[in-house]
N, C-alpha and C. Protein backbone atom coordinates (compact mmCIF):
# COMPACT_ATOMS: atom_id res chain seq x y z
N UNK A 1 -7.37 33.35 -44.07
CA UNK A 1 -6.99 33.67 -42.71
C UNK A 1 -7.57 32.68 -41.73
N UNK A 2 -8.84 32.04 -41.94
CA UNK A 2 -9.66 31.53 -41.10
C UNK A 2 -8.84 29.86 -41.15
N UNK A 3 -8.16 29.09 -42.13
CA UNK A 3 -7.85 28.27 -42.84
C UNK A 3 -6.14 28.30 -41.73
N UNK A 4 -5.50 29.31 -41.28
CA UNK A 4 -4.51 29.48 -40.86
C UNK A 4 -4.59 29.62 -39.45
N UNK A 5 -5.87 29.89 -38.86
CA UNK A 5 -5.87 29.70 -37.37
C UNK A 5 -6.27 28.45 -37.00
N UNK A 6 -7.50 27.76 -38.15
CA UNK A 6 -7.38 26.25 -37.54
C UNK A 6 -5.83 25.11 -37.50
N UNK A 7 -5.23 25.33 -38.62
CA UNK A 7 -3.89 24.88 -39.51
C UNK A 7 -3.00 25.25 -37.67
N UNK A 8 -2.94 26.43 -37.38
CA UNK A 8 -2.04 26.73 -35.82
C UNK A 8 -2.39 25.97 -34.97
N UNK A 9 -4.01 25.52 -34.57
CA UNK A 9 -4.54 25.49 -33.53
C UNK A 9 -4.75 23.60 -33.81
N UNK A 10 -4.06 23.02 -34.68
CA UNK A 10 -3.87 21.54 -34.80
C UNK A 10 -2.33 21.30 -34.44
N UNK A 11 -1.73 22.59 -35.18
CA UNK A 11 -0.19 22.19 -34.49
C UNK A 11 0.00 22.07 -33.48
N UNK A 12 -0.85 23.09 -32.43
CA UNK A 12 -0.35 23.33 -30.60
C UNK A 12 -0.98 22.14 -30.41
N UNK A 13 -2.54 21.58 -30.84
CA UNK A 13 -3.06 20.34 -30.42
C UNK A 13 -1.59 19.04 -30.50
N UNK A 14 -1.23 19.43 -31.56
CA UNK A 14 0.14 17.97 -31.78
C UNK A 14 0.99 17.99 -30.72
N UNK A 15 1.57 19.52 -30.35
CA UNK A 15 2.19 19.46 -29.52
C UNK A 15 1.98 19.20 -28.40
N UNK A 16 1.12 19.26 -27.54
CA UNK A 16 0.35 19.27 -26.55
C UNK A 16 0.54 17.43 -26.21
N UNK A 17 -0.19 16.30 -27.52
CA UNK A 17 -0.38 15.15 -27.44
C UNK A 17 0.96 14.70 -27.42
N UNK A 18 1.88 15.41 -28.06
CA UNK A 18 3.58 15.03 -28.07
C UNK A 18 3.99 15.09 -26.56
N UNK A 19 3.86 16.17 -25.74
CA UNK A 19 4.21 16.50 -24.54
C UNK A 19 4.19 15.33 -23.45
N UNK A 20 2.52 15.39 -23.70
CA UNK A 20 1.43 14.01 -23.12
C UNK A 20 1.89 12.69 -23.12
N UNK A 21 2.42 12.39 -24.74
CA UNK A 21 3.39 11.40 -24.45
C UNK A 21 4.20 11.10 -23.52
N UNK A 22 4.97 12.31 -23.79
CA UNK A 22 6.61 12.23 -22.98
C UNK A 22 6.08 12.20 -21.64
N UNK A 23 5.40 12.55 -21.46
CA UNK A 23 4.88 12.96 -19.79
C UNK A 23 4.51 11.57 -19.02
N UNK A 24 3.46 10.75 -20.26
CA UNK A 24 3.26 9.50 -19.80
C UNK A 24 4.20 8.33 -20.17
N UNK A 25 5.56 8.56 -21.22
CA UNK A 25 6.27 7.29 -21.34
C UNK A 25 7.26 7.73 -19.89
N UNK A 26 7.39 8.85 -19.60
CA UNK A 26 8.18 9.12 -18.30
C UNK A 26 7.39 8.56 -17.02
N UNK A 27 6.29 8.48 -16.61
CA UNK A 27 5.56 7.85 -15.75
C UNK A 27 5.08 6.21 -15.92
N UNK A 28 5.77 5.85 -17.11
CA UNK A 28 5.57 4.24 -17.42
C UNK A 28 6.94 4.06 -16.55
N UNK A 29 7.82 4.63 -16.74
CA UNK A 29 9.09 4.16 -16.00
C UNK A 29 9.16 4.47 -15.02
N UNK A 30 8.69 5.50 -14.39
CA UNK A 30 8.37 5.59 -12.83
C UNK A 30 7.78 4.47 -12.05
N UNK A 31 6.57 4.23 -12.77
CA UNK A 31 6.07 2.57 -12.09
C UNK A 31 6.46 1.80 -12.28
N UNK A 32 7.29 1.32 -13.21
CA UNK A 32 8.33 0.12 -13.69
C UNK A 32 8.99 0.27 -12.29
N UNK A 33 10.08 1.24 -12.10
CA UNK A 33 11.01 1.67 -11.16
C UNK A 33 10.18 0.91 -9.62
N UNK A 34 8.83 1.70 -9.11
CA UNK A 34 8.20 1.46 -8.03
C UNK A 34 7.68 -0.23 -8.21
N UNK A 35 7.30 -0.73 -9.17
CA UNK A 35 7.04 -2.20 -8.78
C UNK A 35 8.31 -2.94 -8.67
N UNK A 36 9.31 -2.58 -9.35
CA UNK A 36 10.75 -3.56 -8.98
C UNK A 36 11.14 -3.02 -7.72
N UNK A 37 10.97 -2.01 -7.09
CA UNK A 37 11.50 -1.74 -5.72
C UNK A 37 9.97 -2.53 -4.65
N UNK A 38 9.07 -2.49 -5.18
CA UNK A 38 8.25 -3.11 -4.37
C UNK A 38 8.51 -4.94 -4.11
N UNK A 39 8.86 -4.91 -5.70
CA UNK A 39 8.90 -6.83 -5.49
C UNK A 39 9.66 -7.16 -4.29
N UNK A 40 11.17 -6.29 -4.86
CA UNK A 40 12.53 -6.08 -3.78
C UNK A 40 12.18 -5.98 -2.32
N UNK A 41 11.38 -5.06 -1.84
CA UNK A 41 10.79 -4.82 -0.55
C UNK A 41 9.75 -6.15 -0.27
N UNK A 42 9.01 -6.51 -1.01
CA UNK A 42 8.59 -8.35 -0.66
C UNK A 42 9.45 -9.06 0.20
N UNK A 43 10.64 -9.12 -0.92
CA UNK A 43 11.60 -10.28 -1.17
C UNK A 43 12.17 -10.25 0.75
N UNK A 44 12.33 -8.86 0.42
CA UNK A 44 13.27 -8.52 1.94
C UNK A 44 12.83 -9.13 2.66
N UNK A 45 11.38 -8.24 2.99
CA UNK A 45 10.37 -8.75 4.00
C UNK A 45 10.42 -10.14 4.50
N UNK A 46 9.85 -10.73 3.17
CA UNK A 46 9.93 -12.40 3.69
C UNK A 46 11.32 -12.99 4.39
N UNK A 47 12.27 -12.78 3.98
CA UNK A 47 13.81 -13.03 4.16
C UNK A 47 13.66 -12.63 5.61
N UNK A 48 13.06 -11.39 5.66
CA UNK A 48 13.55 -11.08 7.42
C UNK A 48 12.65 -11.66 7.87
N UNK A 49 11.81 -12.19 7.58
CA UNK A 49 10.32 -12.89 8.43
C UNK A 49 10.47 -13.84 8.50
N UNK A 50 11.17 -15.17 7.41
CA UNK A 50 11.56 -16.06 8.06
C UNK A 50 12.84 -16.22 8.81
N UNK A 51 13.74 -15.20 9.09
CA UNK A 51 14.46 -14.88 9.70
C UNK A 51 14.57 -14.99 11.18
N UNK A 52 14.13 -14.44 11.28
CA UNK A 52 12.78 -13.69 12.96
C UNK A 52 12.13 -15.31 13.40
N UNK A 53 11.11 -15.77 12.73
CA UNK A 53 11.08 -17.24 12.81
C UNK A 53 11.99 -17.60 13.53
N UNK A 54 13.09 -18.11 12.72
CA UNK A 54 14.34 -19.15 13.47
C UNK A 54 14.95 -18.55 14.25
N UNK A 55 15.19 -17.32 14.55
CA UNK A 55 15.39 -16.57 15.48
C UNK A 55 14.67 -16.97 17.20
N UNK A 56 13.58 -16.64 16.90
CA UNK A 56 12.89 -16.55 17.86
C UNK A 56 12.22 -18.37 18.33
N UNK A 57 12.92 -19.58 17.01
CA UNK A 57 12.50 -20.68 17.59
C UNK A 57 13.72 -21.64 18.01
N UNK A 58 14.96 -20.30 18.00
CA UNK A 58 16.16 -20.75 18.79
C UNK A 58 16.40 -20.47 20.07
N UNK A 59 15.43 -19.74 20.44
CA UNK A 59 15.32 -19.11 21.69
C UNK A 59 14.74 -19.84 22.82
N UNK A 60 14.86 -19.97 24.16
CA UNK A 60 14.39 -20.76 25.52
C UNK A 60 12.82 -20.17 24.96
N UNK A 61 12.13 -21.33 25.35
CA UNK A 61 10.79 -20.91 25.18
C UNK A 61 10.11 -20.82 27.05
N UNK A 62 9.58 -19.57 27.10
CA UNK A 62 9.08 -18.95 28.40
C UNK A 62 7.45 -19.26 28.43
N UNK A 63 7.25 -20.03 29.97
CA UNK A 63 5.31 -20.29 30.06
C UNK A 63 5.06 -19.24 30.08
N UNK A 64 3.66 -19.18 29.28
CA UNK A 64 2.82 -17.86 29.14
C UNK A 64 2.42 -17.53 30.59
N UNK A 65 2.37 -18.64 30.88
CA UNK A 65 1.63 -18.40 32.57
C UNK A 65 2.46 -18.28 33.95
N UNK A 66 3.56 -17.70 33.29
CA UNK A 66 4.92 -17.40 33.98
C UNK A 66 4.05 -16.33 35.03
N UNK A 67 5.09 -15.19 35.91
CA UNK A 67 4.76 -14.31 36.76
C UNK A 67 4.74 -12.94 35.81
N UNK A 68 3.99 -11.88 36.22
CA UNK A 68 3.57 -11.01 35.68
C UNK A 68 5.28 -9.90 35.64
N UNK A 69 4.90 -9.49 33.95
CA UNK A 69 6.01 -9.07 33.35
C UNK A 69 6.95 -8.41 34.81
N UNK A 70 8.27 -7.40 34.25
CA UNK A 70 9.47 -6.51 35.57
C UNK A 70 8.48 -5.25 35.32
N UNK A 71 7.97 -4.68 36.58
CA UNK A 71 7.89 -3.38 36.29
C UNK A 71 8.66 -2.76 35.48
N UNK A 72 10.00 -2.94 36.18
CA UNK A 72 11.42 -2.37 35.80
C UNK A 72 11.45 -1.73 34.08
N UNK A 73 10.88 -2.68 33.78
CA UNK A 73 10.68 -3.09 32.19
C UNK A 73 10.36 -1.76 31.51
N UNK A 74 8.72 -2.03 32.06
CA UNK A 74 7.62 -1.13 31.89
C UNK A 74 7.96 0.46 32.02
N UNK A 75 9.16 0.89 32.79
CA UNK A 75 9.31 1.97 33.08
C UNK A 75 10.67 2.56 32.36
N UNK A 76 11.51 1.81 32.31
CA UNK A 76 12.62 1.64 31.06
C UNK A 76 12.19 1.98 29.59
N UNK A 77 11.04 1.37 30.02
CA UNK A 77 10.36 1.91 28.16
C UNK A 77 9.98 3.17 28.08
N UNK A 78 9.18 3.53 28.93
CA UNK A 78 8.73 4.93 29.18
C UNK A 78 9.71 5.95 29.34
N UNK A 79 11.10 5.75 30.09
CA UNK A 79 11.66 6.61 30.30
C UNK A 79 12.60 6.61 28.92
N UNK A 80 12.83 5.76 28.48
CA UNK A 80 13.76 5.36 26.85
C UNK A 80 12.65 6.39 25.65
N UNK A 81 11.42 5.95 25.78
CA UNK A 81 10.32 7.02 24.63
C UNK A 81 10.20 8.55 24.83
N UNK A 82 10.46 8.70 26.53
CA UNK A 82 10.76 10.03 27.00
C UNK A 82 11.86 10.93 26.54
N UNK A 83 13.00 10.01 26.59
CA UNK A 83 14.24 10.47 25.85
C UNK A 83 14.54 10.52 24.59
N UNK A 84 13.61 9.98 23.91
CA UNK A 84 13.49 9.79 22.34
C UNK A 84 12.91 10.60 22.34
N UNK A 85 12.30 11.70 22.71
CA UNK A 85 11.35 13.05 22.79
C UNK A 85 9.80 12.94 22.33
N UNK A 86 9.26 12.06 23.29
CA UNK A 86 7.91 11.75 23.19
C UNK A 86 7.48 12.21 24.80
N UNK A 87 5.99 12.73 24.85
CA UNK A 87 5.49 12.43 25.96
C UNK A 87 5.13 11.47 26.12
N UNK A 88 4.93 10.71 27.98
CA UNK A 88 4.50 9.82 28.48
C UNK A 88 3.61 9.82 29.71
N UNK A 89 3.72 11.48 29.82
CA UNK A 89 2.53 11.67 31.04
C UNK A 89 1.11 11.97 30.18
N UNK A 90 -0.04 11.62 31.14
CA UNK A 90 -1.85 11.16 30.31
C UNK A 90 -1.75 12.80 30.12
N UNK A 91 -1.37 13.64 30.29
CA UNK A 91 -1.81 14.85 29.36
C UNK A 91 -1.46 14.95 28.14
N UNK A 92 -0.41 14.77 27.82
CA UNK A 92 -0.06 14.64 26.11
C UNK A 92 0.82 13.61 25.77
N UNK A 93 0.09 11.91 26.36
CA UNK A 93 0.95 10.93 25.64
C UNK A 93 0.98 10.47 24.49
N UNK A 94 2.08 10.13 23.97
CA UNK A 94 2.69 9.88 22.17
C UNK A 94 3.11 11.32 21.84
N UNK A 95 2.79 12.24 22.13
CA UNK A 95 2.92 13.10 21.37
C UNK A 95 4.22 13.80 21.31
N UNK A 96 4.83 14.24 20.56
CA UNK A 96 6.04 15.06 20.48
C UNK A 96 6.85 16.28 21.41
N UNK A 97 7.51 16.08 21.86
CA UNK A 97 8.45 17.05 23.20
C UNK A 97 8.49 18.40 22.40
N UNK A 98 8.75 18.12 21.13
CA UNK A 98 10.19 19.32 20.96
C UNK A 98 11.11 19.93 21.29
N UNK A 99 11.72 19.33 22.06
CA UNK A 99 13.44 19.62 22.91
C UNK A 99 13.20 20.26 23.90
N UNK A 100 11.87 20.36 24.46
CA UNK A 100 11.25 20.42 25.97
C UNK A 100 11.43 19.93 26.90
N UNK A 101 11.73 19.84 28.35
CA UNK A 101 11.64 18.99 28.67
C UNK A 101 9.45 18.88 29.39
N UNK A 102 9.01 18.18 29.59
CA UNK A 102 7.56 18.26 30.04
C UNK A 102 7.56 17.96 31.84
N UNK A 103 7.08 19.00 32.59
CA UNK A 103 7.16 18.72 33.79
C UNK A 103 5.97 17.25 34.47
N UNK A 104 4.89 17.54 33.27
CA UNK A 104 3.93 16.43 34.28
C UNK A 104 4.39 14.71 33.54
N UNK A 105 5.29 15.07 32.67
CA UNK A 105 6.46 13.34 32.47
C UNK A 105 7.68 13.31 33.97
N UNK A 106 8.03 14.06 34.00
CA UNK A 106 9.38 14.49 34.82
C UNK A 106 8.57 13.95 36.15
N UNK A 107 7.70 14.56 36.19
CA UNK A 107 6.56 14.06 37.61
C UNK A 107 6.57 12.62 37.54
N UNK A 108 5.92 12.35 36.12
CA UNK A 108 6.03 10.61 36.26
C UNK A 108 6.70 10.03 36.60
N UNK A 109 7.58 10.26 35.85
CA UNK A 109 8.54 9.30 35.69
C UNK A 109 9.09 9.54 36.72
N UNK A 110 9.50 10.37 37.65
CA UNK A 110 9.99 10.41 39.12
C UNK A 110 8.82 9.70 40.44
N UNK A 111 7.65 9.52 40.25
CA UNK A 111 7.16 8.76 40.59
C UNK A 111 6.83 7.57 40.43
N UNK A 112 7.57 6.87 39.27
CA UNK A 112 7.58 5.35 38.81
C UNK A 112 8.76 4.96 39.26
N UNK A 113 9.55 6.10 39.34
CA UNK A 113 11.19 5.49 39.48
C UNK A 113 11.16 5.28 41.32
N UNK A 114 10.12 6.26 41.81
CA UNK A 114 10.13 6.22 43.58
C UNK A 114 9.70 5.24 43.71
């Protein structure tokens, strides 16, 4: 009897290391999968980076020591991140609206726009 519970208790061990296998030849291909999508995401990267490069060295080049940025700008952004449903008034800026509208942004931004 004693001869038949160790004899069981090597089979579940087999099975167990069988499982283990499968478990880890399935996670060899998972990272296979994630480093070829990573190389891929390199590849991109660079492609758009030297991209951006010639992009940006086809462009009029502007003195740094030009006149200080458009307000206009500055407030276009704010009111564009506002509408993307972010706050932008100092009580809860970056942070998320949730289809709110926030009165002390509404304040702002009606006083940037005055």
């Amino acid at each position: 009897m004693k001869d038949r519970n160790i004899l069981d208790t090597v089979i579940e061990f087999e099975k167990q290391i069988e499982a283990m296998q499968q478990q880890f030849g399935a996670f060899k291909q998972f990272i296979a999968l994630m480093m070829e999508e990573q190389q891929a995401l390199q590849t991109e990267n660079l492609h758009l980076r030297t991209r951006l490069e010639e992009v940006i060295a086809q462009q009029p080049t502007v003195e740094k020591n030009s006149a200080a940025p458009d307000v206009g700008e500055g407030y276009d952004n704010l009111a564009r991140l506002y509408y993307e449903g972010y706050h932008v008034c100092h009580v809860h800026f970056g942070s998320t609206r949730k289809d709110e509208d926030c009165l002390f942004c509404l304040a702002f931004l009606n006083k940037q726009n005055g």
